[in-house]
PDB file of N, CA and C in Angstrom:
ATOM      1  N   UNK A   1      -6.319   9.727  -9.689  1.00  0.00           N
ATOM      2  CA  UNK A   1      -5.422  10.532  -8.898  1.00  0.00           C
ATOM      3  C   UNK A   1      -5.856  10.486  -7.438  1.00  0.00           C
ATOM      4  N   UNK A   2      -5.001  10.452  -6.715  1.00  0.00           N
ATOM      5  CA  UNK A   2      -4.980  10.386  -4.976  1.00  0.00           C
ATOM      6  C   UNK A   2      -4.706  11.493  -4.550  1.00  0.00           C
ATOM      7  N   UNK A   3      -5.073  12.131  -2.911  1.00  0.00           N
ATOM      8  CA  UNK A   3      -3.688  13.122  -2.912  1.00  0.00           C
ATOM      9  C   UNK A   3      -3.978  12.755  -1.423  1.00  0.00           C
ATOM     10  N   UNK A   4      -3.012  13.505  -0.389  1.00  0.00           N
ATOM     11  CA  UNK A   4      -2.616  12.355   1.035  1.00  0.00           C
ATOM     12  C   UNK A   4      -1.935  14.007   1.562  1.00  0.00           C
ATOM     13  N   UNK A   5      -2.765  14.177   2.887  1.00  0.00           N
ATOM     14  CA  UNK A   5      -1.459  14.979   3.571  1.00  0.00           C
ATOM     15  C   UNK A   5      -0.622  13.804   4.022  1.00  0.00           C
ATOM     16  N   UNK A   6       0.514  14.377   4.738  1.00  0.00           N
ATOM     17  CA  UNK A   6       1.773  13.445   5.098  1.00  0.00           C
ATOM     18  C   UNK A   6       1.622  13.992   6.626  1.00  0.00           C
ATOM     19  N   UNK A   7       1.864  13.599   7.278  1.00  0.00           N
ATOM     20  CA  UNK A   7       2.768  14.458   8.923  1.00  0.00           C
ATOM     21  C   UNK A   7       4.268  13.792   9.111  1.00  0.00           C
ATOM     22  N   UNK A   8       4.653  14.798   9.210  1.00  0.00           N
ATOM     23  CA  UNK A   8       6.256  14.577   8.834  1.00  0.00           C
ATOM     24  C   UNK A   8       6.908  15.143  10.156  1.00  0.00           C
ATOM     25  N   UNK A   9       7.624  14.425  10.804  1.00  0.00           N
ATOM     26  CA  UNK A   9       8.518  14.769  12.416  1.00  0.00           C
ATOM     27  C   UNK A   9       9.894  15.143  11.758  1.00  0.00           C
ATOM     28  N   UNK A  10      10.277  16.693  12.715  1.00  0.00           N
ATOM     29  CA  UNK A  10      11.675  16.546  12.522  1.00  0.00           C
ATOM     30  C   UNK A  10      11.858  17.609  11.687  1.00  0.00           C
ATOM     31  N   UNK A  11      11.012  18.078  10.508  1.00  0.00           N
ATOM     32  CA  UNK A  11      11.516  19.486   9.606  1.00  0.00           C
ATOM     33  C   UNK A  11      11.691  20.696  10.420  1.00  0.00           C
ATOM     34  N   UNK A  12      13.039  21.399  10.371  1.00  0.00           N
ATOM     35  CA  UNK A  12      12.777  22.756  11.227  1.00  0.00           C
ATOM     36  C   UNK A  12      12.833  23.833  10.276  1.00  0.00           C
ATOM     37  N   UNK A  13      13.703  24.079   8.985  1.00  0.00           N
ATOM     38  CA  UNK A  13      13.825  24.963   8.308  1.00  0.00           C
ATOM     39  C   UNK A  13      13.658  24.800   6.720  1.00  0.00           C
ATOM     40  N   UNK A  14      13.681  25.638   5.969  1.00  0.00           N
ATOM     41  CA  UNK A  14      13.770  25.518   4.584  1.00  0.00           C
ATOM     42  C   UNK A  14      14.476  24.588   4.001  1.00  0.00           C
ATOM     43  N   UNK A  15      15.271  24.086   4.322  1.00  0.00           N
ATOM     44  CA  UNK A  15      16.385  23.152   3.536  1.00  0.00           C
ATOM     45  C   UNK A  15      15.820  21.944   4.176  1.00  0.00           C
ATOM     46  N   UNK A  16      15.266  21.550   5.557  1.00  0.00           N
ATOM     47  CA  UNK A  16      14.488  20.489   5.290  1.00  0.00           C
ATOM     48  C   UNK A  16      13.069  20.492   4.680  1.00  0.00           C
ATOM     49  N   UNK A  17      12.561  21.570   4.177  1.00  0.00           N
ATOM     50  CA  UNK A  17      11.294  21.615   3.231  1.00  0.00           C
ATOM     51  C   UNK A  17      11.953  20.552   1.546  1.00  0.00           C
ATOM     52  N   UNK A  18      13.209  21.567   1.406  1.00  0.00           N
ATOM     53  CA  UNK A  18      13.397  21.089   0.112  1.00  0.00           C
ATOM     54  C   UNK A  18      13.854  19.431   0.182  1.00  0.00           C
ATOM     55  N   UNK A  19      14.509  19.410   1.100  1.00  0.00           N
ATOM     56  CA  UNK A  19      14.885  17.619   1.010  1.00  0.00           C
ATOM     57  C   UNK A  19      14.014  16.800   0.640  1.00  0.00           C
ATOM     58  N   UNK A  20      12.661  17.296   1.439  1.00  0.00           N
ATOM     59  CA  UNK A  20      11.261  15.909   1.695  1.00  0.00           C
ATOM     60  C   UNK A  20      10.749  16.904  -0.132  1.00  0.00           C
ATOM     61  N   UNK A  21      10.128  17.694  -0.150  1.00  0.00           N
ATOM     62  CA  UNK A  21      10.025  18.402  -1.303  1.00  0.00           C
ATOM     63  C   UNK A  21      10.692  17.038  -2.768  1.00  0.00           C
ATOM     64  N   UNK A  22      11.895  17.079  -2.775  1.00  0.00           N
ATOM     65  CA  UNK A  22      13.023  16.864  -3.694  1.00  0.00           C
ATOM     66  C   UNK A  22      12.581  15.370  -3.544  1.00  0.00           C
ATOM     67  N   UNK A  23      12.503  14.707  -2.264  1.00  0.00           N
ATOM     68  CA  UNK A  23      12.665  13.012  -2.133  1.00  0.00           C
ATOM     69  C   UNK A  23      10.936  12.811  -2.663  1.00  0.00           C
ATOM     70  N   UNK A  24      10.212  13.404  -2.353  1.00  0.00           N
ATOM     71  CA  UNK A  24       8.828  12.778  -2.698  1.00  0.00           C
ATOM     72  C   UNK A  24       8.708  13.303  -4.363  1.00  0.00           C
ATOM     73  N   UNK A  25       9.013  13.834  -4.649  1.00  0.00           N
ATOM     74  CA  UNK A  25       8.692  14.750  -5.850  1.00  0.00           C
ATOM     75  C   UNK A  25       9.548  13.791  -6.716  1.00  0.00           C
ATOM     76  N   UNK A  26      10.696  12.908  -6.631  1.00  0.00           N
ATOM     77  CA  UNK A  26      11.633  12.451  -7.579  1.00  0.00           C
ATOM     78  C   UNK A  26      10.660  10.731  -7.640  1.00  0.00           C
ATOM     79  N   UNK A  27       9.698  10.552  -7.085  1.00  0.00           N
ATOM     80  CA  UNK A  27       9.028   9.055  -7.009  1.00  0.00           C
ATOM     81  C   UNK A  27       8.269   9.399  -8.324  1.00  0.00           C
ATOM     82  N   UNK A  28       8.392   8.444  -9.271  1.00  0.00           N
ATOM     83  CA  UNK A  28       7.359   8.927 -10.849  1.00  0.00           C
ATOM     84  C   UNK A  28       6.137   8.345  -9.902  1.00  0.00           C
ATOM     85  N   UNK A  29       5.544   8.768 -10.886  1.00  0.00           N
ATOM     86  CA  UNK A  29       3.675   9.212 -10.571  1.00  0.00           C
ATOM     87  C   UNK A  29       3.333  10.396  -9.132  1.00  0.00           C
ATOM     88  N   UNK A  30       4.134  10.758  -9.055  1.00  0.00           N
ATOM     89  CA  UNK A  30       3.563  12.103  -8.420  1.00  0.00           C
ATOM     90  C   UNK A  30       3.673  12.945  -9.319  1.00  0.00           C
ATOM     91  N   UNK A  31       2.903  13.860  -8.992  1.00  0.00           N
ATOM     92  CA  UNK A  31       2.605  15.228 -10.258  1.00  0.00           C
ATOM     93  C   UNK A  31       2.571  16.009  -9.214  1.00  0.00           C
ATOM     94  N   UNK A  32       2.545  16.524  -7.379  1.00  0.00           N
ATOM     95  CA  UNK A  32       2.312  17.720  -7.011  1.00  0.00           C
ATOM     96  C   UNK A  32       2.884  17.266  -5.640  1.00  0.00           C
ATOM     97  N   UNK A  33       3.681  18.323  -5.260  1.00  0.00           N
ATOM     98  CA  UNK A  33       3.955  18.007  -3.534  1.00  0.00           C
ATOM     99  C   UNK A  33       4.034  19.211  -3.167  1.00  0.00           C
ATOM    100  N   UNK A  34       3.678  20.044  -2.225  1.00  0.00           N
ATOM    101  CA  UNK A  34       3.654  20.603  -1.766  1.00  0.00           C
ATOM    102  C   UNK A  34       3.959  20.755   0.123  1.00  0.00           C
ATOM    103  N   UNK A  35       5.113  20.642   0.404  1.00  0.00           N
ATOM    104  CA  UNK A  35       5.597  20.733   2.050  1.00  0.00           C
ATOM    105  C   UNK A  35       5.627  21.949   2.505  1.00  0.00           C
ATOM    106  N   UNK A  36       4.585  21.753   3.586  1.00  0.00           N
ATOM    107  CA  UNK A  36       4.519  22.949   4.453  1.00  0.00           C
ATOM    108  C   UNK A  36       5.256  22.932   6.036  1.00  0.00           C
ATOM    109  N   UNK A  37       6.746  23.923   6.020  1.00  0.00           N
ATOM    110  CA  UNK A  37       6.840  23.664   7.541  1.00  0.00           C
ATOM    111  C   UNK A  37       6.025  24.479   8.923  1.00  0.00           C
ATOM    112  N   UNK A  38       5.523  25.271   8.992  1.00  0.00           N
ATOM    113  CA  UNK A  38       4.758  25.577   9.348  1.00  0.00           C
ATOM    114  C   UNK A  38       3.868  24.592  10.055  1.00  0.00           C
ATOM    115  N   UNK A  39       3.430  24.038   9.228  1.00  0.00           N
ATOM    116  CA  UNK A  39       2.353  22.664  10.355  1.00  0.00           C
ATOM    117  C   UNK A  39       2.771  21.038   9.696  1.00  0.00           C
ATOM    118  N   UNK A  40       4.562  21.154   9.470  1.00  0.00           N
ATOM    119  CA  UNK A  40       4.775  19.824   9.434  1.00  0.00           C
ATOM    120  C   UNK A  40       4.201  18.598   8.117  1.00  0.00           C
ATOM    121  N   UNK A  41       3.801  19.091   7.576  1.00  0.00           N
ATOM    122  CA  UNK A  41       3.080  18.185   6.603  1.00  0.00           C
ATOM    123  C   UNK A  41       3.324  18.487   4.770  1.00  0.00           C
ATOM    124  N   UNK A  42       3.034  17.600   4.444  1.00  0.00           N
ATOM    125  CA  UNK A  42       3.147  17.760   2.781  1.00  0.00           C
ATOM    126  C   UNK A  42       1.820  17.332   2.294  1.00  0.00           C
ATOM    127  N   UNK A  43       1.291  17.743   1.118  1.00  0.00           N
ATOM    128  CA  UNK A  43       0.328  17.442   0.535  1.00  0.00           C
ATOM    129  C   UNK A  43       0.468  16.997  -0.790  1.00  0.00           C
ATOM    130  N   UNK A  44       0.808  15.842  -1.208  1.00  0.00           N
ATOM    131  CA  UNK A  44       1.116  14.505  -2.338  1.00  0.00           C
ATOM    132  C   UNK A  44      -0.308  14.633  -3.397  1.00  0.00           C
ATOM    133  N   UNK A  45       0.138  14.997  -4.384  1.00  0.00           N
ATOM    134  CA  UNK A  45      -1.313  14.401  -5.219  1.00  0.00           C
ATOM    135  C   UNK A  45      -0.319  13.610  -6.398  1.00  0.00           C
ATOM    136  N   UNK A  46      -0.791  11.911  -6.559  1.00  0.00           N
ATOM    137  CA  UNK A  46      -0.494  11.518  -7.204  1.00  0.00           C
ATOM    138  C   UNK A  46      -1.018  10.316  -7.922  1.00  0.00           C
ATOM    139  N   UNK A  47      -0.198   9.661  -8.603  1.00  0.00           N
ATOM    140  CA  UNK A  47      -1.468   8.420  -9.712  1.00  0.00           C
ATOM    141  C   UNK A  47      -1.241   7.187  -8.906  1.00  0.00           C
ATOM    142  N   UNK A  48      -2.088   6.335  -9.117  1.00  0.00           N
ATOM    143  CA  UNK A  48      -2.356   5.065  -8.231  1.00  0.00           C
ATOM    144  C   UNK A  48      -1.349   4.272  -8.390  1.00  0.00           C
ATOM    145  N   UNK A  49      -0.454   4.013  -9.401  1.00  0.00           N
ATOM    146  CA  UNK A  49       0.911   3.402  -9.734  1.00  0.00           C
ATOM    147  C   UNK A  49       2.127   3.668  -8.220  1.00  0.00           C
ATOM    148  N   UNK A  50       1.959   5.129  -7.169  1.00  0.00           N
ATOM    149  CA  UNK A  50       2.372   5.088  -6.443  1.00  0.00           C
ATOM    150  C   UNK A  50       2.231   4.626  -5.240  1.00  0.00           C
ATOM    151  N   UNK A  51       2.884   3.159  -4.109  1.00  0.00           N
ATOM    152  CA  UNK A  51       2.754   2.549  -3.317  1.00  0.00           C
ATOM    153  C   UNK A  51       3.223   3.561  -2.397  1.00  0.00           C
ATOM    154  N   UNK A  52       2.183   3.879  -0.726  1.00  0.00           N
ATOM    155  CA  UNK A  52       2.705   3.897   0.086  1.00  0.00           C
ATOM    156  C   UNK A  52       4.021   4.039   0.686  1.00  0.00           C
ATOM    157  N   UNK A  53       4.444   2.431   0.435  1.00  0.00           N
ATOM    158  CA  UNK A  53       5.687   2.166   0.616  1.00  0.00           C
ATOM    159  C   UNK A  53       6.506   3.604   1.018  1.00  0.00           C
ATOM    160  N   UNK A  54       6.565   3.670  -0.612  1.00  0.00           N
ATOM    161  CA  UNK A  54       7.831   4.574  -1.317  1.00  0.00           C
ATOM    162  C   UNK A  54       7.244   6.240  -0.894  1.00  0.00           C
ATOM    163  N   UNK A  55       6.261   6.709  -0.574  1.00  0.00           N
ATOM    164  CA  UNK A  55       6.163   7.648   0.482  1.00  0.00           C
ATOM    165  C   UNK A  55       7.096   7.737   1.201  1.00  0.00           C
ATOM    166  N   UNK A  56       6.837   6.595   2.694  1.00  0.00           N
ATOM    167  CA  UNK A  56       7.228   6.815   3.497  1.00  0.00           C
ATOM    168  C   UNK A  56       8.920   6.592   3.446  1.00  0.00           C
ATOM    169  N   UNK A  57       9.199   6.020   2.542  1.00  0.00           N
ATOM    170  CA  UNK A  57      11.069   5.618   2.002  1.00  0.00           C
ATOM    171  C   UNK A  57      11.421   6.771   1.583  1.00  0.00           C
ATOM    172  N   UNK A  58      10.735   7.489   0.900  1.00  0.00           N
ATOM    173  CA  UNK A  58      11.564   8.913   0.168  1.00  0.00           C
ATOM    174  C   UNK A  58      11.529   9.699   1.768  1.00  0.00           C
ATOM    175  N   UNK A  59      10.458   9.672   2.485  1.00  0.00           N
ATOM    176  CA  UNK A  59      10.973  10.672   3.672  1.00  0.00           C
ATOM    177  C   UNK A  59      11.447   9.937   4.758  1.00  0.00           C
ATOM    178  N   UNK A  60      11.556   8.930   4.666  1.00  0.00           N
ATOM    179  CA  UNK A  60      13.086   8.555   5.738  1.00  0.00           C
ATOM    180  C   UNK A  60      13.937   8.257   4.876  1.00  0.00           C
ATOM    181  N   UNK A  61      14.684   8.668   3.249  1.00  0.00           N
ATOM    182  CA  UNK A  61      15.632   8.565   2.687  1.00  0.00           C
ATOM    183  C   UNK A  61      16.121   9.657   3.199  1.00  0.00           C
ATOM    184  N   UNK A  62      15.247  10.718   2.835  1.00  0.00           N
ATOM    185  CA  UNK A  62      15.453  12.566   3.236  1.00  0.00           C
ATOM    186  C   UNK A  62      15.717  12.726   4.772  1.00  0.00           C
ATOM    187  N   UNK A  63      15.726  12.147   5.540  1.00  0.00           N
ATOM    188  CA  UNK A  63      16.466  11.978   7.206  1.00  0.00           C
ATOM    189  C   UNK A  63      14.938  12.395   7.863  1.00  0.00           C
ATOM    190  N   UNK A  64      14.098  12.266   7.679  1.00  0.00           N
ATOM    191  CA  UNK A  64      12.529  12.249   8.511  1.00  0.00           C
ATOM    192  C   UNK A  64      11.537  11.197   8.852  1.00  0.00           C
ATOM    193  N   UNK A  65      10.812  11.413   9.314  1.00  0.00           N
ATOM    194  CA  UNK A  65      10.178  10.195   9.946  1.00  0.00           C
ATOM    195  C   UNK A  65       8.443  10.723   9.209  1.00  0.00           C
ATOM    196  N   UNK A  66       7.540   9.823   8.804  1.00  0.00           N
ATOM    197  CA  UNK A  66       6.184  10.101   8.844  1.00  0.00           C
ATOM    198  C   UNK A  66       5.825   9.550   9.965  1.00  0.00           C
ATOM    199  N   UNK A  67       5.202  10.724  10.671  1.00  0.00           N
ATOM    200  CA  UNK A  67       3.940  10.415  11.314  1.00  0.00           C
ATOM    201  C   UNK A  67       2.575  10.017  11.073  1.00  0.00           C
ATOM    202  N   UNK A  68       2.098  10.451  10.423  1.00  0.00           N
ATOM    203  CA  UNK A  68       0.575   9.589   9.686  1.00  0.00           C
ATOM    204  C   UNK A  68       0.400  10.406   8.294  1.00  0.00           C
ATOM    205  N   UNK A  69      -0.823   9.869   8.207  1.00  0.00           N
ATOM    206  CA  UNK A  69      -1.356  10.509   6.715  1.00  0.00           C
ATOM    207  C   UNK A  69      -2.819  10.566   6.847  1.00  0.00           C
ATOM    208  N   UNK A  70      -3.351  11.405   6.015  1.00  0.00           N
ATOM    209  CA  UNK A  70      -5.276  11.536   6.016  1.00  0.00           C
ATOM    210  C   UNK A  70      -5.293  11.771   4.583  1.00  0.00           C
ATOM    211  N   UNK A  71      -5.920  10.681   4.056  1.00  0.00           N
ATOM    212  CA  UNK A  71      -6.316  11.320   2.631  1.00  0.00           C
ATOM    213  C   UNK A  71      -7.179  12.711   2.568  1.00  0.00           C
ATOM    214  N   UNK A  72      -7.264  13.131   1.626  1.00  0.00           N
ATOM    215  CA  UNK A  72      -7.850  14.533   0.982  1.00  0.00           C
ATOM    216  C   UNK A  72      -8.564  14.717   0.002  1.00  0.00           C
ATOM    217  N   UNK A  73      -9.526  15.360  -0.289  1.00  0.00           N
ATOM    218  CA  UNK A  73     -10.480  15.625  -1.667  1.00  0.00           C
ATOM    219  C   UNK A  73      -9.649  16.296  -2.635  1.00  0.00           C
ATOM    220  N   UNK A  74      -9.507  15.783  -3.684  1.00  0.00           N
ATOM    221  CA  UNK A  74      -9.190  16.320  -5.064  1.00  0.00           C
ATOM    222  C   UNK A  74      -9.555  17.911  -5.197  1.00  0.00           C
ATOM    223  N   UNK A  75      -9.337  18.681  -5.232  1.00  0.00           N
ATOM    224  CA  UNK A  75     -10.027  19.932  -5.902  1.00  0.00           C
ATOM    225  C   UNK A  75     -10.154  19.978  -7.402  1.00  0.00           C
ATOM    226  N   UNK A  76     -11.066  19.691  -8.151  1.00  0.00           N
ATOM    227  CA  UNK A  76     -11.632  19.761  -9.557  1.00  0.00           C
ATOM    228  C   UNK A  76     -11.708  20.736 -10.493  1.00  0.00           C
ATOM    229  N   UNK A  77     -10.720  21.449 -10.921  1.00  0.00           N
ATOM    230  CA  UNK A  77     -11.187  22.704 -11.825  1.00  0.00           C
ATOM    231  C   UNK A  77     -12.096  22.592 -13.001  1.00  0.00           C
ATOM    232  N   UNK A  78     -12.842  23.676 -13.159  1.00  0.00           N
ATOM    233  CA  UNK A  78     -14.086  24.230 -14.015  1.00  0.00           C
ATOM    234  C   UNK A  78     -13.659  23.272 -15.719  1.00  0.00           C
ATOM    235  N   UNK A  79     -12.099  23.365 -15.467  1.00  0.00           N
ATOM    236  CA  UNK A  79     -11.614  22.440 -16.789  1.00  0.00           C
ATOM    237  C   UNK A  79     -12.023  21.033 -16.867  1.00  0.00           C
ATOM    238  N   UNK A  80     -11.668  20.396 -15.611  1.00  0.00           N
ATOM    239  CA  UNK A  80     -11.547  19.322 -15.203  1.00  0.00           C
ATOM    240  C   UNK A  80     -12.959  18.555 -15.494  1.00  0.00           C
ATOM    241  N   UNK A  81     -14.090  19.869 -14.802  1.00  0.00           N
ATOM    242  CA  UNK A  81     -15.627  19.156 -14.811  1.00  0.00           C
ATOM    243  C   UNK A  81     -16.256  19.106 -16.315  1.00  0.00           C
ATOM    244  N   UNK A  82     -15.505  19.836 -17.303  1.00  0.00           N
ATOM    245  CA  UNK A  82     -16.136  20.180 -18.158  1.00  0.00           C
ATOM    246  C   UNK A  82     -15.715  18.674 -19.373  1.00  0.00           C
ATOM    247  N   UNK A  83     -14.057  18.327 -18.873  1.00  0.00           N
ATOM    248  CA  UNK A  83     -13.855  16.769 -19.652  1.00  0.00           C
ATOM    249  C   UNK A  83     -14.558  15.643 -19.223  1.00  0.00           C
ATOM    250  N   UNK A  84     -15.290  15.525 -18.117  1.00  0.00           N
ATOM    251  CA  UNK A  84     -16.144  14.330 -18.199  1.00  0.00           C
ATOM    252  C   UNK A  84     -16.965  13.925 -18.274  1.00  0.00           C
TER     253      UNK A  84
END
């Protein structure tokens, strides 16, 4: 599993939360998106089967532009440490 903030130009309100929300979230192998407008960005955690690419295509399908990305540390729950 990966997970990637996004910086995303262009969201001003709720209904562009849900667009980028809806366009990244409908790519299989994501399991979590979370868009924050507030500081512009989404936070993607998903399986390695997902290219780049199709990131940045679902949010200029959704009428936005990415600005960059920074990968991110996994957060591991007590479950998580205990299966491996």
């Amino acid at each position: 599993m990966k997970q990637l903030r996004l910086d995303i130009d262009g969201m001003t309100c709720g209904h562009c939360v849900e667009r980028v929300h809806d366009a990244i979230a409908a790519i299989d192998g994501v399991h979590e998106c979370d868009v924050q407008l507030d500081n512009g960005a989404a936070i993607v955690t998903f399986d390695d089967s997902v290219e780049m690419g199709e990131l940045i295509q679902a949010v200029s399908t959704a009428g936005y532009r990415m600005k960059g990305f920074s990968p991110m540390s996994l957060q591991r729950s007590p479950e998580d440490e205990a299966s491996t």
